[in-house]
N, C-alpha and C. Protein backbone atom coordinates (compact mmCIF):
# COMPACT_ATOMS: atom_id res chain seq x y z
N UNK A 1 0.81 -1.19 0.00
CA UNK A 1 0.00 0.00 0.00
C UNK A 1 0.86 1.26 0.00
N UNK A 2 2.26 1.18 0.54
CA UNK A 2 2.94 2.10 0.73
C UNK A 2 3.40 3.40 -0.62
N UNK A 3 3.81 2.02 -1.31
CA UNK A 3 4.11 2.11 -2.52
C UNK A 3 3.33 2.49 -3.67
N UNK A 4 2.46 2.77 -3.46
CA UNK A 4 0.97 2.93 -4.12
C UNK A 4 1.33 4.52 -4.07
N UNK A 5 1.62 4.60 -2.71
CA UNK A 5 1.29 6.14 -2.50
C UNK A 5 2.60 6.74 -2.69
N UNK A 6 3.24 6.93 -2.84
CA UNK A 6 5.07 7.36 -2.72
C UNK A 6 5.26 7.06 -4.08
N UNK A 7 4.52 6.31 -5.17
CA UNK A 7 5.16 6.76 -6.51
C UNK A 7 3.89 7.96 -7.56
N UNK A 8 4.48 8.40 -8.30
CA UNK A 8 3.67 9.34 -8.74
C UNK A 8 2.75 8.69 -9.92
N UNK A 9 1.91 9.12 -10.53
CA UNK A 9 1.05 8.03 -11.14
C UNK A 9 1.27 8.52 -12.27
N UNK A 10 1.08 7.84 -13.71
CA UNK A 10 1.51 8.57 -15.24
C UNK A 10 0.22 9.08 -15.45
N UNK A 11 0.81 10.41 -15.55
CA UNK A 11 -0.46 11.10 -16.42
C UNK A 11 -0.81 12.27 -14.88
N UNK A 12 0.14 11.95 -13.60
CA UNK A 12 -0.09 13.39 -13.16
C UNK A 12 0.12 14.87 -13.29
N UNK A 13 -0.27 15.40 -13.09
CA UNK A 13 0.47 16.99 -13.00
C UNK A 13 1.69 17.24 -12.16
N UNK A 14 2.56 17.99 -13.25
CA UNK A 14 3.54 18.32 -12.48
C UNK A 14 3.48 19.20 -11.28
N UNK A 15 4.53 19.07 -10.12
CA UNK A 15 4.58 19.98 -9.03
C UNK A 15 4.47 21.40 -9.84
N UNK A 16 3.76 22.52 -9.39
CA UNK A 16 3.59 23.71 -9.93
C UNK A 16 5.76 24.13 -10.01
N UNK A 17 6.09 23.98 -9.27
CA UNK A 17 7.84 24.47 -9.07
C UNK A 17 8.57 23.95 -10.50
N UNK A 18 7.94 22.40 -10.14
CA UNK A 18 8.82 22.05 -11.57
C UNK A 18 8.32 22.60 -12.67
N UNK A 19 6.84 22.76 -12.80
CA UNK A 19 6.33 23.14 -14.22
C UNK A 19 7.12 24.46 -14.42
N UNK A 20 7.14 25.27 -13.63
CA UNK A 20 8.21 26.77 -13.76
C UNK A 20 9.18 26.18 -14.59
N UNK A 21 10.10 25.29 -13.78
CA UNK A 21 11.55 25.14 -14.11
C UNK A 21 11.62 24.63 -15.66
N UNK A 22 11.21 23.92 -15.65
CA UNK A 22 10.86 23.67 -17.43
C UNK A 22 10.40 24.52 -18.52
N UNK A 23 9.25 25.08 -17.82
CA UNK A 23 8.81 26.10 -18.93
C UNK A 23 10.02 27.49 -18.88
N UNK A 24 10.84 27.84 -17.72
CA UNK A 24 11.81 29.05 -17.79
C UNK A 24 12.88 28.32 -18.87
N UNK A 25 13.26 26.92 -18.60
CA UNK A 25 14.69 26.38 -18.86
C UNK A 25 13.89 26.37 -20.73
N UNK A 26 12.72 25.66 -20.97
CA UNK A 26 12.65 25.84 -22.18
C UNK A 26 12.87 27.46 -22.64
N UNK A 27 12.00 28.14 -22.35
CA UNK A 27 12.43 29.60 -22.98
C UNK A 27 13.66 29.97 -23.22
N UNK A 28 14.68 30.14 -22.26
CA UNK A 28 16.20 30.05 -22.19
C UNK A 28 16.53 29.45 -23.56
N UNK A 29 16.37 28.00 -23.63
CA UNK A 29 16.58 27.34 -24.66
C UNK A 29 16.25 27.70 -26.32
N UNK A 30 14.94 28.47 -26.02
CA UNK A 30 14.68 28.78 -27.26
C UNK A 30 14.94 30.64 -27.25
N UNK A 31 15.63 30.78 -26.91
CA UNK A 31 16.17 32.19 -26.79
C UNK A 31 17.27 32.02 -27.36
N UNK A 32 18.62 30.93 -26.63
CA UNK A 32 19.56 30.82 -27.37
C UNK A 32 19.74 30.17 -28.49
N UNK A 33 19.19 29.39 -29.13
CA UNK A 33 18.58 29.01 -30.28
C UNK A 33 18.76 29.89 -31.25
N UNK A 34 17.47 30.26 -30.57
CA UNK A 34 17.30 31.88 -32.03
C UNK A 34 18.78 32.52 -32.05
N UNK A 35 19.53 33.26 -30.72
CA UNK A 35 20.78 34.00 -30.93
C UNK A 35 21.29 33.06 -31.59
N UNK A 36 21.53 31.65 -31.75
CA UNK A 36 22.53 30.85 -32.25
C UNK A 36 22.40 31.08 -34.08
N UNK A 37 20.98 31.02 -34.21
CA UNK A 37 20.29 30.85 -35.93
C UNK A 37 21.16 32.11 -36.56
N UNK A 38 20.96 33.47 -35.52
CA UNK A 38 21.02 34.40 -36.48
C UNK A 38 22.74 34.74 -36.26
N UNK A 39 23.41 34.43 -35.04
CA UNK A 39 24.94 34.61 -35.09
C UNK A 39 25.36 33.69 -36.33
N UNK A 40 24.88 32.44 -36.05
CA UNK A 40 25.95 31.62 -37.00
C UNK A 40 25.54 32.36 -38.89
N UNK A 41 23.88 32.35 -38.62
CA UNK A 41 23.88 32.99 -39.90
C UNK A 41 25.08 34.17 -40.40
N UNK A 42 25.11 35.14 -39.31
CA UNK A 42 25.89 36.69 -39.61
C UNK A 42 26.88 36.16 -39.92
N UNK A 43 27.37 35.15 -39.15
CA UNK A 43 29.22 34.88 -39.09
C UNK A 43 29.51 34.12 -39.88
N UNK A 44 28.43 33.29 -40.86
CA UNK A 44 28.91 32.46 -41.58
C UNK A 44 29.87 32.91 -42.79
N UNK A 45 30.37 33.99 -42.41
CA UNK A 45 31.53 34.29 -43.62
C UNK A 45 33.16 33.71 -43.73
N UNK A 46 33.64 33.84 -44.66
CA UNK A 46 34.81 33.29 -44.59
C UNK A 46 35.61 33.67 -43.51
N UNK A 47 35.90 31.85 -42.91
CA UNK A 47 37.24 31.83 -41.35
C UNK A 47 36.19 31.87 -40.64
N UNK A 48 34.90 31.68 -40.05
CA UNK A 48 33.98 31.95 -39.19
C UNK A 48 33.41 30.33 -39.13
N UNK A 49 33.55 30.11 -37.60
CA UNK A 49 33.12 28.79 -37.73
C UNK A 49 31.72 28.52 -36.78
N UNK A 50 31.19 27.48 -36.62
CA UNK A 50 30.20 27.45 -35.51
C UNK A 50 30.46 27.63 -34.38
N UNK A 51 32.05 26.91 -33.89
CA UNK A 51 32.37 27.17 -32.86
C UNK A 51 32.63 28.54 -32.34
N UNK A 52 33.19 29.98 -33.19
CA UNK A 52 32.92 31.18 -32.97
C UNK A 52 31.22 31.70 -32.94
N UNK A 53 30.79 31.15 -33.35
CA UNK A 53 29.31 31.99 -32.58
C UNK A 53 29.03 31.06 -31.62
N UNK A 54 29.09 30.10 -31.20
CA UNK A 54 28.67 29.45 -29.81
C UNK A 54 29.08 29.95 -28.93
N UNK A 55 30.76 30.72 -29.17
CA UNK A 55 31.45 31.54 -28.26
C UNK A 55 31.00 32.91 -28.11
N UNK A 56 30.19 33.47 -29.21
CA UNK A 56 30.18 34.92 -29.03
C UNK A 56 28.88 34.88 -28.69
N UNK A 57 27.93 34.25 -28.42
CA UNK A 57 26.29 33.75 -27.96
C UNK A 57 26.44 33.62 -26.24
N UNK A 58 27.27 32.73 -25.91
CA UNK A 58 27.25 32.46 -24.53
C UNK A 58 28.10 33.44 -23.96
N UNK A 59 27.18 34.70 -23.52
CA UNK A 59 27.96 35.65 -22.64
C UNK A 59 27.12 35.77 -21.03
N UNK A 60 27.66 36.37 -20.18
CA UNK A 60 27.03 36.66 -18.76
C UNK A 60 25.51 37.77 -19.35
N UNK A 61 26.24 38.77 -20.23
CA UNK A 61 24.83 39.58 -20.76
C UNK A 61 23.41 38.35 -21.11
N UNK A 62 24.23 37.92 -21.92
CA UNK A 62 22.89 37.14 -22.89
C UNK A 62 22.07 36.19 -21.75
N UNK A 63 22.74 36.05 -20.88
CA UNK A 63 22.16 34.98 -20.12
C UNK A 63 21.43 35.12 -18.96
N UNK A 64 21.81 36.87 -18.87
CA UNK A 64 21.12 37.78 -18.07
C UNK A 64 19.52 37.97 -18.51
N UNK A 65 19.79 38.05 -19.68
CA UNK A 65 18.78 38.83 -20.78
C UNK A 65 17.69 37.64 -20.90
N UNK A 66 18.39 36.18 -21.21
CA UNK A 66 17.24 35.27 -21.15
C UNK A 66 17.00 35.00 -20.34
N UNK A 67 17.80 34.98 -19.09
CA UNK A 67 16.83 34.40 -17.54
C UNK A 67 15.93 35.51 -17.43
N UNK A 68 16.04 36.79 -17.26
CA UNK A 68 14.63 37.98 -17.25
C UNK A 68 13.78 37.81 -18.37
N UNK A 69 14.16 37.69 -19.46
CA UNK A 69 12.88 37.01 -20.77
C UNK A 69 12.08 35.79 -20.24
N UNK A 70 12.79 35.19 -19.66
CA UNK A 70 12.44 33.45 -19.38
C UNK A 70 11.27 33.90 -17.92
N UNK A 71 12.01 34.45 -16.99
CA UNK A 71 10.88 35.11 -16.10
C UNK A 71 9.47 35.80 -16.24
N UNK A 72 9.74 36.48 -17.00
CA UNK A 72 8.91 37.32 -17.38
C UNK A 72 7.98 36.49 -18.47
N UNK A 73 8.16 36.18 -19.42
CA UNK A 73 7.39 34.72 -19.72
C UNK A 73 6.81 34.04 -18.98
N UNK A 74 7.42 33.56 -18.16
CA UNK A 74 6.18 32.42 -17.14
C UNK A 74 5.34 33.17 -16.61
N UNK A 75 5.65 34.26 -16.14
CA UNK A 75 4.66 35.29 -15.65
C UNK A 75 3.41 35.41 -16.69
N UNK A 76 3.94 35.97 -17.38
CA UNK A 76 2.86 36.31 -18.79
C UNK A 76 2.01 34.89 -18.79
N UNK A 77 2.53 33.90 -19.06
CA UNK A 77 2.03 32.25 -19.74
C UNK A 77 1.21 31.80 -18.17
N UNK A 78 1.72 31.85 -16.96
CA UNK A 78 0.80 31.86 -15.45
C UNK A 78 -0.17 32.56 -15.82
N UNK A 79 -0.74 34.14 -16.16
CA UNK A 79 -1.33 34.69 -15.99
C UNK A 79 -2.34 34.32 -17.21
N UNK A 80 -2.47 34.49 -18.08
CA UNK A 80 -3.47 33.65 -19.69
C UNK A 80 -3.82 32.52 -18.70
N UNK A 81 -2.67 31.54 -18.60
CA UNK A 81 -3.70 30.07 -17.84
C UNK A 81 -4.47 30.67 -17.05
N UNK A 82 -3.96 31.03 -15.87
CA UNK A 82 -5.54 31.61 -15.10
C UNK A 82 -6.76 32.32 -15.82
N UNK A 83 -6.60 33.26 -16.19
CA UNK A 83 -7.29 34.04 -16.85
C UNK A 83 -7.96 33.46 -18.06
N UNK A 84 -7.54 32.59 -18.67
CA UNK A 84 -8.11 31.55 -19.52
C UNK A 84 -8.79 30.55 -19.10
């Protein structure tokens, strides 16, 4: 019986905390994405490799910029669900 109760069942809802953490970590993800599409695009000129825009993408700014995008998103996407 213990065991019944202590595992989570398929098809529950996530803890509200984790659903955050996923939906922030996806945004992030698709933030750097996009910077990645359009650096590698810019840089794709001659001597410019992928590995230079992976480098010039991952800065302390940018990562500033998507964790407050990524925040501010769940906020926005929390607020529609309710309100929806």
């Amino acid at each position: 019986m213990i065991d019944k109760i202590d595992k989570p069942r398929r098809g529950q809802r996530l803890n509200p905390i984790w659903r955050a953490v996923v939906e922030i970590v996806f945004i992030v993800f698709l933030f750097y994405s996009n910077l990645l599409m359009g650096e590698f695009t810019a840089s794709a000129g001659h001597g410019k490799s992928f590995s230079f825009a992976l480098h010039d993408i991952f800065t302390p700014v940018n990562f500033a910029i998507a964790c407050i995008s990524a925040l501010i998103g769940h906020v926005v996407f929390e607020f529609l669900r309710r309100r929806l």
